[in-house]
Protein backbone atom coordinates (compact mmCIF):
# COMPACT_ATOMS: atom_id res chain seq x y z
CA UNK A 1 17.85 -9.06 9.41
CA UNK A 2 14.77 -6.63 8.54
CA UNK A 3 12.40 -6.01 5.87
CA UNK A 4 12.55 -2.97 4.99
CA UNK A 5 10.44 -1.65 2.03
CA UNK A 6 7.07 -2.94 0.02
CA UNK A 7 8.90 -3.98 -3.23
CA UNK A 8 5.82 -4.94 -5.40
CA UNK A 9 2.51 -6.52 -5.33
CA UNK A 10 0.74 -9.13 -7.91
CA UNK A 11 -2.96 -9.05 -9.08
CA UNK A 12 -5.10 -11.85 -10.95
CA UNK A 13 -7.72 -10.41 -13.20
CA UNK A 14 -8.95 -11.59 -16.51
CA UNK A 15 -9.27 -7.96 -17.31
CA UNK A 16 -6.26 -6.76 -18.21
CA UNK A 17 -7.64 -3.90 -21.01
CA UNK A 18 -9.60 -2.56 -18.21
CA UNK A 19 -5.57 -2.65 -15.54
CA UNK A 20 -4.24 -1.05 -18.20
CA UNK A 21 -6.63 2.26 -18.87
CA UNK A 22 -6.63 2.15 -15.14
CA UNK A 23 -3.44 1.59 -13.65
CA UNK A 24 -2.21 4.14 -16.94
CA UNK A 25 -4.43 6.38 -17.63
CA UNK A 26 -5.89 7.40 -14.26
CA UNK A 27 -3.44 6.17 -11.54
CA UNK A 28 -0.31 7.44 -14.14
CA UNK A 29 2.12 4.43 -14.03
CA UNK A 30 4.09 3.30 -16.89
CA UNK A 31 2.68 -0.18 -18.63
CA UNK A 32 5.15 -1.90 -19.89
CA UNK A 33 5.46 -4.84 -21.79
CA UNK A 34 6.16 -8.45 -20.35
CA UNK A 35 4.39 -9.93 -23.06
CA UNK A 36 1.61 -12.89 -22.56
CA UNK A 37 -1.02 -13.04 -20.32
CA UNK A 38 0.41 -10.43 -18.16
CA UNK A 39 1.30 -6.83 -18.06
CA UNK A 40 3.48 -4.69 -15.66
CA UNK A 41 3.94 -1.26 -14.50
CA UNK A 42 6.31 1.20 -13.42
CA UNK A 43 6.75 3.57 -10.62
CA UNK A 44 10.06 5.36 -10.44
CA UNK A 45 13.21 3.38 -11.42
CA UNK A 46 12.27 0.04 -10.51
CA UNK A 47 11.69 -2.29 -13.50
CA UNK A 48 8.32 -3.09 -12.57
CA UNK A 49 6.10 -2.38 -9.45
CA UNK A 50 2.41 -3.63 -10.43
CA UNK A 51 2.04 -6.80 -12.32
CA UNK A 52 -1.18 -8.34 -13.16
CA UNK A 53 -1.64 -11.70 -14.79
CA UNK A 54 -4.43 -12.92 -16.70
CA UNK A 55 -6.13 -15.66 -14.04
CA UNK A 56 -9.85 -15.79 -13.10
CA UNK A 57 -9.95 -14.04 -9.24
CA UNK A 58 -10.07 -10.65 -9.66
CA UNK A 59 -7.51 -10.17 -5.93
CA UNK A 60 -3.99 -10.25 -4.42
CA UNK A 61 -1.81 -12.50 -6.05
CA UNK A 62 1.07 -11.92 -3.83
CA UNK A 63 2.83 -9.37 -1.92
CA UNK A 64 6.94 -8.90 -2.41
CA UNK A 65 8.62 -7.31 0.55
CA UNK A 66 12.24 -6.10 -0.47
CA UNK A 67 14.80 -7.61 2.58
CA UNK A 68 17.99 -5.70 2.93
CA UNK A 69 20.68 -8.65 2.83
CA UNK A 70 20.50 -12.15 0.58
CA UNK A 71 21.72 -13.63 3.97
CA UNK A 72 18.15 -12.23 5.34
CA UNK A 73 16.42 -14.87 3.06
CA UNK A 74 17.65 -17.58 4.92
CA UNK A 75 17.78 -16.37 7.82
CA UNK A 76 13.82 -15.48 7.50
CA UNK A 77 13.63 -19.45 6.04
CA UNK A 78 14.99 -20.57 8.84
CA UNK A 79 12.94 -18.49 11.35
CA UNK A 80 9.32 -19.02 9.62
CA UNK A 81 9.96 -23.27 9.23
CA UNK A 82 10.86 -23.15 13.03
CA UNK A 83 7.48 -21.62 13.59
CA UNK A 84 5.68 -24.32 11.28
CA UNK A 85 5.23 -22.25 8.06
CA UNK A 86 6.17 -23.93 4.70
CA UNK A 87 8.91 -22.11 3.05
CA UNK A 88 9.62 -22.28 -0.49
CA UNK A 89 12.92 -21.21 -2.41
CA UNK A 90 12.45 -18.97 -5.36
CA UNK A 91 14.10 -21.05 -8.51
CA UNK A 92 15.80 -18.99 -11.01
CA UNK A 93 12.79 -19.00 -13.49
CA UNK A 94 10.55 -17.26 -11.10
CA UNK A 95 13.50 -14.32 -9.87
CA UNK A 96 13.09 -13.74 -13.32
CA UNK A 97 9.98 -13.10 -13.67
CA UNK A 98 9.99 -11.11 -10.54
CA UNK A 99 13.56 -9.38 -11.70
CA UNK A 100 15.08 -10.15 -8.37
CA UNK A 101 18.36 -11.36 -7.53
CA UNK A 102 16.54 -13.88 -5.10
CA UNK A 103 13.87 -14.82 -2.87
CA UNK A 104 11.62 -17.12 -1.06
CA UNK A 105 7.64 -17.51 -0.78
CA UNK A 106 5.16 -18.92 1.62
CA UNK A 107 1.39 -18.47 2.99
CA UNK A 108 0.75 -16.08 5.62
CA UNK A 109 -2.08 -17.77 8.04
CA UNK A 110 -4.93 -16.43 5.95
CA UNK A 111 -3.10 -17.86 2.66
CA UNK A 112 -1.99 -14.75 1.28
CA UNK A 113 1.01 -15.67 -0.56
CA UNK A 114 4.12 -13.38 0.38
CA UNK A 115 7.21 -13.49 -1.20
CA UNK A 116 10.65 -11.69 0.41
CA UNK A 117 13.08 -10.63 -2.46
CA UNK A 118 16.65 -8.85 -2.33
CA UNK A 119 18.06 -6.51 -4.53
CA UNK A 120 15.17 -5.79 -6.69
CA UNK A 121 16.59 -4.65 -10.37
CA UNK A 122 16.40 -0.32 -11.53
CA UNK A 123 16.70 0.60 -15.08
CA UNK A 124 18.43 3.34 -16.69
CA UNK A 125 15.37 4.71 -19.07
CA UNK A 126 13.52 7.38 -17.70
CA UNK A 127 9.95 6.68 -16.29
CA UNK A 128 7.08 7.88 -18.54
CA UNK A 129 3.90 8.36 -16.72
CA UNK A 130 0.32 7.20 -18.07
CA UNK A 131 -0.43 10.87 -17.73
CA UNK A 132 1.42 14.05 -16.82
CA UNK A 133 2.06 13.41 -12.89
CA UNK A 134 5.27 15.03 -11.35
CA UNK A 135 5.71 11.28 -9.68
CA UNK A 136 5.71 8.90 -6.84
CA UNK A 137 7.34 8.80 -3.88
CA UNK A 138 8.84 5.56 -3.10
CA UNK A 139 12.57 5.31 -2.74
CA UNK A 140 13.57 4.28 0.54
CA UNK A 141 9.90 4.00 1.42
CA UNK A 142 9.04 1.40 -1.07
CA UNK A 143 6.07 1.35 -3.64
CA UNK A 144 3.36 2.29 -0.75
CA UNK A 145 1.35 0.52 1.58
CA UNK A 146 -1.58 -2.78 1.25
CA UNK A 147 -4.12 -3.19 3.30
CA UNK A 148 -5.73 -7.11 3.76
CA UNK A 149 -9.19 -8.22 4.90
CA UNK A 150 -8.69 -10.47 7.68
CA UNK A 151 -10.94 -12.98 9.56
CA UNK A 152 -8.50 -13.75 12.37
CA UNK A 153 -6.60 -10.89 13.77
CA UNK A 154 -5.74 -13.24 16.65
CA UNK A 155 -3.46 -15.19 14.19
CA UNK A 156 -2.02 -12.30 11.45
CA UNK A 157 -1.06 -10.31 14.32
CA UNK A 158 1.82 -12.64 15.59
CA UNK A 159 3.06 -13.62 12.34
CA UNK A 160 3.58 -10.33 10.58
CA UNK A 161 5.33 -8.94 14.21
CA UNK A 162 6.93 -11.54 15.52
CA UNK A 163 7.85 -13.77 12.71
CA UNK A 164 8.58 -11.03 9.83
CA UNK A 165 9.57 -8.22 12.43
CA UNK A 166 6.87 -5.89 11.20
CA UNK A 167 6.65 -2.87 13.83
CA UNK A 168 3.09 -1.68 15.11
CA UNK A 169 2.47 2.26 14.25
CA UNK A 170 -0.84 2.28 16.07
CA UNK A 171 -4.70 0.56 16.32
CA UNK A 172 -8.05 0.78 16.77
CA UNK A 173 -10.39 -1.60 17.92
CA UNK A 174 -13.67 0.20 17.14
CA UNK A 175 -15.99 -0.21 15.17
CA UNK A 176 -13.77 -2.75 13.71
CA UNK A 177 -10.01 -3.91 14.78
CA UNK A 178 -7.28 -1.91 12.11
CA UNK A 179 -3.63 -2.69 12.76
CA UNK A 180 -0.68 -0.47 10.86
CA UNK A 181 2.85 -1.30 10.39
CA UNK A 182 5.93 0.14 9.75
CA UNK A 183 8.62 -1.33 7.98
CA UNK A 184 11.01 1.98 7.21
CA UNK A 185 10.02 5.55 7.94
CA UNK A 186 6.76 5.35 5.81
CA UNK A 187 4.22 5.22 8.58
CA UNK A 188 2.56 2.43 7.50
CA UNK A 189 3.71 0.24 4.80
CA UNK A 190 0.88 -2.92 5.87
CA UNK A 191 -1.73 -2.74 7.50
CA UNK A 192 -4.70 -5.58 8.05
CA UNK A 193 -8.55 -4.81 8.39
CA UNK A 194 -10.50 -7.45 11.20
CA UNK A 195 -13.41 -7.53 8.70
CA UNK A 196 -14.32 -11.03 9.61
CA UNK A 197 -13.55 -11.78 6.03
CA UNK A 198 -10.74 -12.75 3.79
CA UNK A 199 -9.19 -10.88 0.14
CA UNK A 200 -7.46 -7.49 -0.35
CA UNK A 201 -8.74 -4.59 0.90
CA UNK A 202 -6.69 -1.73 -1.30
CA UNK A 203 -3.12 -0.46 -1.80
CA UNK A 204 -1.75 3.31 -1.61
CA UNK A 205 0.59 5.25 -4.13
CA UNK A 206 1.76 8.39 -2.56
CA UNK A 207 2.17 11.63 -5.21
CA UNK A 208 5.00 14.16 -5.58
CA UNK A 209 2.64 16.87 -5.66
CA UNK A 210 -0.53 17.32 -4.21
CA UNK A 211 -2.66 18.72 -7.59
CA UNK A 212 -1.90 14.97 -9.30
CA UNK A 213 -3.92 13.62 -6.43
CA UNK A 214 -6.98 16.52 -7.13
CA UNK A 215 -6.12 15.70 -10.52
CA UNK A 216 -6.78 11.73 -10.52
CA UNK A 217 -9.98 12.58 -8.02
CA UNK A 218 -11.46 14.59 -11.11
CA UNK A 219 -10.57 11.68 -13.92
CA UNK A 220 -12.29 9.06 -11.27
CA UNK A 221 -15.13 11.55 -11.01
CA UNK A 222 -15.78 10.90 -14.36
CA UNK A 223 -15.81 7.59 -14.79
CA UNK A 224 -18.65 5.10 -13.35
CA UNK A 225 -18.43 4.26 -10.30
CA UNK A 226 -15.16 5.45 -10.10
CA UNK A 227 -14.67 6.37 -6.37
CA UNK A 228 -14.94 4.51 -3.47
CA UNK A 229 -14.21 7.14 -0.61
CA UNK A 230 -14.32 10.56 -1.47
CA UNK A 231 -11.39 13.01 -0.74
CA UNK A 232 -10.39 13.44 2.92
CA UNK A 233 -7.40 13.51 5.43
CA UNK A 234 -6.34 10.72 7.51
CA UNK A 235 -5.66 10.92 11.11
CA UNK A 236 -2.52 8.49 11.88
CA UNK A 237 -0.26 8.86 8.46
CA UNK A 238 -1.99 12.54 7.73
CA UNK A 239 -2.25 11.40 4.15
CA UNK A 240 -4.56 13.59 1.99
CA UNK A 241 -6.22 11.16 -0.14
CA UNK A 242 -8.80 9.43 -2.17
CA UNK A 243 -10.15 5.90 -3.05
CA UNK A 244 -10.54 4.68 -6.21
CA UNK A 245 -12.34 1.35 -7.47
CA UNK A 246 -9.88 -1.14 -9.16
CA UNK A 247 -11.02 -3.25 -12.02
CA UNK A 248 -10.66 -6.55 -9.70
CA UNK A 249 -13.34 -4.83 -6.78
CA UNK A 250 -10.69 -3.62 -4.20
CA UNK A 251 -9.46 -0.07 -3.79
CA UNK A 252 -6.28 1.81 -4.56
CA UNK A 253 -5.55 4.50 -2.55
CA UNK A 254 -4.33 7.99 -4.18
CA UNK A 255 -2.59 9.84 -1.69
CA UNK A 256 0.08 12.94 -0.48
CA UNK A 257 1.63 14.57 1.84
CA UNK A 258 2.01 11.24 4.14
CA UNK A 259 3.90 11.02 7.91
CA UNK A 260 7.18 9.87 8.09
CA UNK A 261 8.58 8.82 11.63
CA UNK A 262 11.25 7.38 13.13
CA UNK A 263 11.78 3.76 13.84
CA UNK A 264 14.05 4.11 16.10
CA UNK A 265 11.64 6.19 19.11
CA UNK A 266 8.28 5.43 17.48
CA UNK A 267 6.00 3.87 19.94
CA UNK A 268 2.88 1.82 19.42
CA UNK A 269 -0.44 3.15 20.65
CA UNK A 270 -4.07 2.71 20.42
CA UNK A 271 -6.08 5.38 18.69
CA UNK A 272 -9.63 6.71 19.27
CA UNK A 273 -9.73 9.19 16.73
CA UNK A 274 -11.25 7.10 13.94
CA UNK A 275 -9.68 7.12 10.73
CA UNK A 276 -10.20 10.46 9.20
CA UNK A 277 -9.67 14.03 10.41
CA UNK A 278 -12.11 14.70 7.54
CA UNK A 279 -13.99 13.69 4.41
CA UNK A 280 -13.17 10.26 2.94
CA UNK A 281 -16.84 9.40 3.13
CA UNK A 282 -17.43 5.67 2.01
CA UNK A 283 -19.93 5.80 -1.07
CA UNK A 284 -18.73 2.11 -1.96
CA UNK A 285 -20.90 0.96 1.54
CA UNK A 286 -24.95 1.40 1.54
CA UNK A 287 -26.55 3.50 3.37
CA UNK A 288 -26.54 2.15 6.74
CA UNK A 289 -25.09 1.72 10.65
CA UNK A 290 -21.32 1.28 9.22
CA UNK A 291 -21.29 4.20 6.82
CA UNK A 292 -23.23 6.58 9.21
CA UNK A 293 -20.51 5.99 12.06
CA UNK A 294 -17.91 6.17 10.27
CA UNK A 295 -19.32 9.50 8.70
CA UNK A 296 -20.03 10.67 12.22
CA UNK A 297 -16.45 10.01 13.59
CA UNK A 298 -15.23 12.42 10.76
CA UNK A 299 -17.97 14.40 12.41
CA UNK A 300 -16.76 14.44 15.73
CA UNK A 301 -13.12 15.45 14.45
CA UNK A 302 -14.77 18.53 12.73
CA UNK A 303 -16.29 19.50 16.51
CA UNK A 304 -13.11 18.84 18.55
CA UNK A 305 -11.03 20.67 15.78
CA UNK A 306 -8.99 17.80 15.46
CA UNK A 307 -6.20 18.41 12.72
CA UNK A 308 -2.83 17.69 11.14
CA UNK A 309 -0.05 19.68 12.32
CA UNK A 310 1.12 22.70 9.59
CA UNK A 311 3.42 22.19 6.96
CA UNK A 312 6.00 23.55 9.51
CA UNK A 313 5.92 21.29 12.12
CA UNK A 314 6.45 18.34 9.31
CA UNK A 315 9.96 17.92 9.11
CA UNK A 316 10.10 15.70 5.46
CA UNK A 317 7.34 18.08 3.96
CA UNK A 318 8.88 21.00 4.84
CA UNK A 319 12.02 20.13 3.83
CA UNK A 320 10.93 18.90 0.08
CA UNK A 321 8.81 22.21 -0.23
CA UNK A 322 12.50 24.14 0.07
CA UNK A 323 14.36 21.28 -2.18
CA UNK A 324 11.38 21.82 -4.72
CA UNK A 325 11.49 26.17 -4.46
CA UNK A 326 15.49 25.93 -4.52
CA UNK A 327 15.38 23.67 -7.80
């Protein structure tokens, strides 16, 4: 049994005018319409990937993680009540709402609700973005990656690994404990913050094409308080990227040009890099101790000459760059 791709993720916010101008018209996914207090969005061919719901909260509603056989659902059940979690079957009203052939939900130990679905459902009409972006890249590597405040890293770390098989890409423990996970080739598809606090920290989409990210960094530019960290480079998935503010107060990542490894030989390390090989400077903290060593890390990456390898040395990139000149 595995899970093997982030299927979708669930917001409350009372402010859905505001989700849709931003999730549409600066993020470019397709709103469509569910009707009611809610609203969903599209990525690729998936029916929906972003649904928020009109509740007072303004944070994660739930995470769905896509397993890769209906037997996995029990078998996940069965694994998860054995370790003392409260499982819950999904009845046929909700896999409707959540256009799923099945699934089952429960609390992770910080009472994020996580729900594991099979055979999500794809539609035949074309996706039409919120504005002219080439597209996402999900596919086998799901809708992108979330990111969750923690206060206990102690007690997420065991249940995400050892109860829901989530693999360990690599860590750091300063200034603050970050974990990643893998789930497919996408080098992270989870990853949890040791904040000391609890709530959603952001979610990544990952571009086609590299000018939809500059693109979406100039729109944010322009609207108050639009970004959160500025454009930069991150050392572990080598994503190019920016932060944006959501309407609900956590981020969404807007990223390209991310890692993929290999499962199969990737092994777990620490890192003492810190997070970025460059830029991503955090206006959203005040001026202070965090922000300042965070900005000099990035620093100290600039004086080592710390840096990505080329476009040749990536395998994936390299290869779409010829699929995109031969088409």
């Amino acid at each position: 049994m595995a899970v093997c791709a982030l299927g979708y993720l669930g917001v409350r916010s009372d402010r859905l005018s505001d989700w849709s101008d931003f999730a549409g018209g600066l993020i470019g996914m397709q709103q469509v319409d569910r009707g009611g207090r809610a609203m969903a969005f599209r990525m690729d061919d998936r029916m929906q990937r972003l649904m928020v719901s009109d509740e007072e909260g303004e944070t994660l509603a739930f995470m769905g993680w896509e397993v890769e056989r209906a037997a996995d659902l029990d078998a996940y059940a069965a694994q998860l009540e054995a370790a003392g979690t409260e499982v819950h079957a999904g009845d046929a009203a909700l896999a409707d709402r959540r256009l799923v052939d099945g699934l089952i939900w429960f609390h992770d130990p910080m009472g994020n609700r996580v729900e594991l679905v099979h055979r999500p459902m794809v539609t035949a009409d074309p996706f039409v973005p919120g504005r002219p972006i080439q597209g996402f890249r999900t596919g086998p590597y799901g809708m992108g990656h979330a990111v969750l405040h923690v206060e206990d890293i102690d007690a997420m770390l065991p249940f995400y690994r050892d109860l829901l098989d989530f693999r360990v890409s690599d860590y750091g423990l300063s200034p603050y404990p970050l974990y990643f996970f893998h789930v497919n080739g996408r080098h992270h598809s989870f990853a949890m913050v040791g904040s000391g606090k609890r709530g959603f920290h952001h979610f990544m989409v990952e571009y086609q094409n590299l000018d939809d990210v500059g693109q979406g960094y100039d729109l944010a530019l322009d609207r108050e308080d639009g970004i959160a960290y500025t454009l930069g480079r991150h050392t572990n998935d080598w994503m190019t990227s920016f932060y944006a503010n959501s309407p609900s107060g956590f981020f969404v990542e807007n990223g390209w040009g991310g890692r993929v490894i290999d499962p199969a030989t990737w092994e777990p390390h620490e890192t003492f890099t810190g997070p970025s090989f460059w830029g991503h400077e955090r206006l959203h903290l005040p001026e202070g101790e965090l922000r300042d060593r965070m900005r000099a890390m990035a620093r100290e990456a600039a004086r080592q000459g710390l840096r990505a390898p080329p476009v040749v040395d990536c395998p994936w990139l390299y290869g779409e760059l010829a699929k995109a000149e031969r088409g």
